[in-house]
C-alpha atoms as a PDB file:
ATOM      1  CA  UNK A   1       0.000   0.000   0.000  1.00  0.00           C
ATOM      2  CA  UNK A   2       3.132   2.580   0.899  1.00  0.00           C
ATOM      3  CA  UNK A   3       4.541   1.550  -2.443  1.00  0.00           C
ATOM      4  CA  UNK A   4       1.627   2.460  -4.528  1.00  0.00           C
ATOM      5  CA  UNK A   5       1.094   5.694  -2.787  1.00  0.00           C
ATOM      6  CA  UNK A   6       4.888   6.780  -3.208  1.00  0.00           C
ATOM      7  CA  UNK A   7       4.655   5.726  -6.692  1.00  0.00           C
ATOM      8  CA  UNK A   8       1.431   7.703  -7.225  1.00  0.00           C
ATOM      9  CA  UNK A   9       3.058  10.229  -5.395  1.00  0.00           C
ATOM     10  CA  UNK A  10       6.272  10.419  -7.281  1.00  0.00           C
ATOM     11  CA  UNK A  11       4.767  10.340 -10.897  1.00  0.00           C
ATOM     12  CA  UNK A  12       2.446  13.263 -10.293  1.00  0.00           C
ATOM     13  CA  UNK A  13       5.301  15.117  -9.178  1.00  0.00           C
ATOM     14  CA  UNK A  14       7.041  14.422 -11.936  1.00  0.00           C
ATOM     15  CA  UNK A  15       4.520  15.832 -14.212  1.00  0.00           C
ATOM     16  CA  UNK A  16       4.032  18.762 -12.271  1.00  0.00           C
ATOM     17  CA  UNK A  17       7.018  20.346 -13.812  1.00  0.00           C
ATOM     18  CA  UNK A  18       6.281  19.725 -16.932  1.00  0.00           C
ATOM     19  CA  UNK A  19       6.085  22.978 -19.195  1.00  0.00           C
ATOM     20  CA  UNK A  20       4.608  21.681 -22.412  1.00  0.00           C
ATOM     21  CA  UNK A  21       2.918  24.073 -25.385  1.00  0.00           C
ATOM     22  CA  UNK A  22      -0.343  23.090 -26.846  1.00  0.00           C
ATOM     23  CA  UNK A  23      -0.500  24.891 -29.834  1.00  0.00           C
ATOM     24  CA  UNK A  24      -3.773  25.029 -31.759  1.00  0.00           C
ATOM     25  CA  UNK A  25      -5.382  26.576 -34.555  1.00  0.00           C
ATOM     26  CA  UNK A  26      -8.541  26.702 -36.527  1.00  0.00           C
ATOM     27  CA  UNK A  27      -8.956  27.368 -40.238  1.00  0.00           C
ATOM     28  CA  UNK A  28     -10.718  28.171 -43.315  1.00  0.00           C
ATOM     29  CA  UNK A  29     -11.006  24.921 -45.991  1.00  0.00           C
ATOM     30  CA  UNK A  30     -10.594  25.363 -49.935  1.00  0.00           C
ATOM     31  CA  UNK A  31     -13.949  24.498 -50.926  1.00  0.00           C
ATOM     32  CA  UNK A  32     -12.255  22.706 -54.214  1.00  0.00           C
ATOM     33  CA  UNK A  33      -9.251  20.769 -52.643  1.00  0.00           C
ATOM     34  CA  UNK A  34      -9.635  17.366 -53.869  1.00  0.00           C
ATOM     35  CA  UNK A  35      -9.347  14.061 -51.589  1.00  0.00           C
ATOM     36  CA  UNK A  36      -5.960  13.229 -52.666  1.00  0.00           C
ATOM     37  CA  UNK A  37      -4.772  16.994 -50.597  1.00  0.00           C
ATOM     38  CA  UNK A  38      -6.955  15.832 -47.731  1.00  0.00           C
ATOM     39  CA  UNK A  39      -5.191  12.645 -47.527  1.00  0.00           C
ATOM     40  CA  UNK A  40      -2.158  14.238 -48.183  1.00  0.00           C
ATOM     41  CA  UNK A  41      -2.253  16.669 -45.599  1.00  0.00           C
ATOM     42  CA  UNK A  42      -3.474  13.913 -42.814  1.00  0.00           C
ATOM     43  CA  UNK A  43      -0.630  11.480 -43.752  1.00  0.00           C
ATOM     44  CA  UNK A  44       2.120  14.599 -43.486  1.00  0.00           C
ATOM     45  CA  UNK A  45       0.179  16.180 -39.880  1.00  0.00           C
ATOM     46  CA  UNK A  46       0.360  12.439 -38.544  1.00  0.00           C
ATOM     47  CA  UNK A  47       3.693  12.256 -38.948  1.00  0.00           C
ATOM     48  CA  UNK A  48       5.175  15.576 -37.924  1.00  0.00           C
ATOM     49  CA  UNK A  49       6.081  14.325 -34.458  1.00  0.00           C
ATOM     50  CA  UNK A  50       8.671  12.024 -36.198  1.00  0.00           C
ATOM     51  CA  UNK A  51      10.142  15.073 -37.924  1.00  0.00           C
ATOM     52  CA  UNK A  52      10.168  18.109 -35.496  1.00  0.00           C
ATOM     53  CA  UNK A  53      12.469  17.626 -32.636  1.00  0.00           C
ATOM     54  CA  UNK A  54      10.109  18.122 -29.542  1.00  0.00           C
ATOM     55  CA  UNK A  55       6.912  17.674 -30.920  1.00  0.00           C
ATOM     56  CA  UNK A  56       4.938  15.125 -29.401  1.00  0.00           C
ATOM     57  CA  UNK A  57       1.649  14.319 -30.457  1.00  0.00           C
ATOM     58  CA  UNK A  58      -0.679  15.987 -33.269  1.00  0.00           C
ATOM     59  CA  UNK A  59      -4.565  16.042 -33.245  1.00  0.00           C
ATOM     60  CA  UNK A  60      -6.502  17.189 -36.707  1.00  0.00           C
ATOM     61  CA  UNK A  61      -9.990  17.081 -38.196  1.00  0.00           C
ATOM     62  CA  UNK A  62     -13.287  18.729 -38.177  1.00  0.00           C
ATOM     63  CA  UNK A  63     -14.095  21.101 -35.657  1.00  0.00           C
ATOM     64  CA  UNK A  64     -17.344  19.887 -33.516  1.00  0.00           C
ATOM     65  CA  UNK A  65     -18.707  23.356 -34.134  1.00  0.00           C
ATOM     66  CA  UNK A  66     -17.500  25.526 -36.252  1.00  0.00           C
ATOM     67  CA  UNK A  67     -15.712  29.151 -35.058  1.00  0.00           C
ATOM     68  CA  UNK A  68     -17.235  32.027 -36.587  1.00  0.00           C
ATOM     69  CA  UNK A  69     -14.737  34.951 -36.842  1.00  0.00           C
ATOM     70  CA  UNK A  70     -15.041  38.478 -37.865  1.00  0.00           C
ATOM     71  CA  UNK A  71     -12.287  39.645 -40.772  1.00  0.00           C
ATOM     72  CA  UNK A  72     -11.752  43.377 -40.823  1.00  0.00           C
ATOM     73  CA  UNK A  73     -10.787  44.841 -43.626  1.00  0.00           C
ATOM     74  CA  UNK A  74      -8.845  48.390 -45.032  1.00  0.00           C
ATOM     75  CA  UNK A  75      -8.499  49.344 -41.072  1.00  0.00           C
ATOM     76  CA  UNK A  76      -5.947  51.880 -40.565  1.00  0.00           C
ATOM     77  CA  UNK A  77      -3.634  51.747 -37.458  1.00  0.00           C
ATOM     78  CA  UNK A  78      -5.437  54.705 -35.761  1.00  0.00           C
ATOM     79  CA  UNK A  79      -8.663  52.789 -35.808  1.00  0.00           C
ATOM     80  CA  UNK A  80      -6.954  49.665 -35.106  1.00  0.00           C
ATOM     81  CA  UNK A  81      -5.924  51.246 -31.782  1.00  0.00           C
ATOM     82  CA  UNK A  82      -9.342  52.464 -30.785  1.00  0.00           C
ATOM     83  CA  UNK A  83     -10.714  48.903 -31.601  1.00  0.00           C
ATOM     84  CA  UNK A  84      -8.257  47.016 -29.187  1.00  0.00           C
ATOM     85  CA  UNK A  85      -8.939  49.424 -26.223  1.00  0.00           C
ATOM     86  CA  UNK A  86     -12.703  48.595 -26.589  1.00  0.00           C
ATOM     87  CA  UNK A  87     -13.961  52.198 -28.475  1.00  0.00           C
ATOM     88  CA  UNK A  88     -16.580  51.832 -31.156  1.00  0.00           C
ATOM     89  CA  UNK A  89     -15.030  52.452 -34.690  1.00  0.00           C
ATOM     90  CA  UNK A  90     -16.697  52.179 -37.846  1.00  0.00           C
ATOM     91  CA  UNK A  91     -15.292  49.148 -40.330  1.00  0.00           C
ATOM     92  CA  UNK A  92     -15.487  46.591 -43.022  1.00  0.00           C
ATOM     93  CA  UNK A  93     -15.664  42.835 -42.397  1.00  0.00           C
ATOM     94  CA  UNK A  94     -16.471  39.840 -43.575  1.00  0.00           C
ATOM     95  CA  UNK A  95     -17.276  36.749 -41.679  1.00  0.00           C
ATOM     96  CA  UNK A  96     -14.967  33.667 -42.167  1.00  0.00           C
ATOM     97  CA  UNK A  97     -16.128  30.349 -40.392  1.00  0.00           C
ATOM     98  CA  UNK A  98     -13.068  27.817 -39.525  1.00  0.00           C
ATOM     99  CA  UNK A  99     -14.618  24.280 -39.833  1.00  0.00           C
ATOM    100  CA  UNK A 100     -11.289  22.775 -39.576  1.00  0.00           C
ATOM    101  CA  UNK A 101      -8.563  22.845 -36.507  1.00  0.00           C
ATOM    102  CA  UNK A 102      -5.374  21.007 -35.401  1.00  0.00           C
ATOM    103  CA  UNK A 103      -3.265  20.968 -31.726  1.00  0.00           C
ATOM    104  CA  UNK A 104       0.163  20.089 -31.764  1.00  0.00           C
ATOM    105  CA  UNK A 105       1.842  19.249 -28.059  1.00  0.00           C
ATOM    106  CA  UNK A 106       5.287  20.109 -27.553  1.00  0.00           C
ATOM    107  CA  UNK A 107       7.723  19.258 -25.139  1.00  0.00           C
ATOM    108  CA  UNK A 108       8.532  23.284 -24.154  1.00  0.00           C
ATOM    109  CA  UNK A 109       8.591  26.500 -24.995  1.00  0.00           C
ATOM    110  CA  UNK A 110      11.887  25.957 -26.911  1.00  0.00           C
ATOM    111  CA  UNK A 111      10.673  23.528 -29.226  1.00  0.00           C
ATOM    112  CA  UNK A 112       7.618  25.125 -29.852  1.00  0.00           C
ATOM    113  CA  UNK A 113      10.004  28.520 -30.358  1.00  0.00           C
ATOM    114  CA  UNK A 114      12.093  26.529 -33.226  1.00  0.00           C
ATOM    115  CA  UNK A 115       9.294  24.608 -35.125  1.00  0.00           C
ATOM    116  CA  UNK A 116       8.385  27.368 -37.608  1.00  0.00           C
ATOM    117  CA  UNK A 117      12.229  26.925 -39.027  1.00  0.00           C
ATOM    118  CA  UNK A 118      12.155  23.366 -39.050  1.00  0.00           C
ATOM    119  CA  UNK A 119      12.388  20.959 -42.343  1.00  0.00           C
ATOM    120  CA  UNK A 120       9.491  19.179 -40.966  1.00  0.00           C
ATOM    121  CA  UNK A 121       7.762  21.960 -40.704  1.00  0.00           C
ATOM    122  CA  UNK A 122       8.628  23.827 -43.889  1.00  0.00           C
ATOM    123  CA  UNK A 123       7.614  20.377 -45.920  1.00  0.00           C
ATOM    124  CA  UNK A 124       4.036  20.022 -43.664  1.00  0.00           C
ATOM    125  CA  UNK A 125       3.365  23.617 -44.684  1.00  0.00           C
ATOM    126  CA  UNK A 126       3.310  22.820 -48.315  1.00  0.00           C
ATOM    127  CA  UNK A 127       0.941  20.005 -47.633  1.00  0.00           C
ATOM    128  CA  UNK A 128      -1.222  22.307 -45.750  1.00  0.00           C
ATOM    129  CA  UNK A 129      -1.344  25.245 -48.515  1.00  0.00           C
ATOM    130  CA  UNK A 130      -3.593  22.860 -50.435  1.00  0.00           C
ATOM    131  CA  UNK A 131      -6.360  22.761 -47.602  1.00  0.00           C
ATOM    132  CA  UNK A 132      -6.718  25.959 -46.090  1.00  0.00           C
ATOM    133  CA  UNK A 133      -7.616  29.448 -47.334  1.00  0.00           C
ATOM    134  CA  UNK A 134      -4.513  31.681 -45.953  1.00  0.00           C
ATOM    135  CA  UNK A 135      -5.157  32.992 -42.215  1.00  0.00           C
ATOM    136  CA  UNK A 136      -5.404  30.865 -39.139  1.00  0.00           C
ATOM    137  CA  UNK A 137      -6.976  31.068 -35.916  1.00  0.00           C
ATOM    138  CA  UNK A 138      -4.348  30.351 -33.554  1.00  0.00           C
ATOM    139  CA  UNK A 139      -3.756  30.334 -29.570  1.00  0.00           C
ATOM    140  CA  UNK A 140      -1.196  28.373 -27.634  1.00  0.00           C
ATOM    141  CA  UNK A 141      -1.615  27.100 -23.815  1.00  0.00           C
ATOM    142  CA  UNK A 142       1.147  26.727 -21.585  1.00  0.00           C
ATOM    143  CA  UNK A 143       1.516  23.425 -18.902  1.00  0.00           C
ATOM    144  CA  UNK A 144       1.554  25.220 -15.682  1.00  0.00           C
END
């Protein structure tokens, strides 16, 4: 009985330090992309942990609902500045709605910091291009 609860003990410690980066995003499909890029990009998303140094596991597909975001358009910096503190400022938009998302875990902040310059990266990205209309939605959450 001691054993078990030192050993339960001892691995949540363990984890407690860890600092991992969950890094998601949401996008916009290409209506046309055919099966083949669908395919495509799953097979080269599936195995990006085997090519990025600190990337651990990779989830990708449908979104359960889809995320409805607002695209402004021709706003100068002025008005961008009013807008972020919360002031009412006349604009155009569009609407985009991101029916597609992925999550990528990595082991830290460093690896997450040198994946955008990776090979693996720079090949997946090419892959990608085929799916998705330019523009993600994208937020990252830290292990605490």
């Amino acid at each position: 009985m001691r054993f078990c609860l030192l050993l339960l003990t001892s691995a949540a410690l363990l984890s407690a330090g860890e600092k991992k980066v969950l890094h998601c995003f949401a996008f916009t499909v290409v209506d046309t992309a055919a099966e083949a890029d669908w395919a495509a990009f799953a097979k080269a998303t599936d195995e990006l942990p085997g090519k990025v140094k600190g990337l651990e596991k990779v989830w990708h597909g449908k979104l359960r609902n889809p995320l409805n975001q607002a695209q402004l358009r021709n706003v100068d910096p002025e008005a961008r500045k009013k807008l972020t503190a919360g002031e009412d400022v006349p604009v155009t938009a569009r609407m985009l709605q991101r029916k597609h998302g992925a999550c990528m875990q990595f082991a830290d902040e460093a690896s997450f910091q040198a994946y955008g310059a990776s090979a693996g990266h720079k090949e997946w990205e090419a892959v990608y291009s085929k799916v998705r209309v330019p523009g993600t939605t994208t937020f990252q959450i830290l292990g605490q």
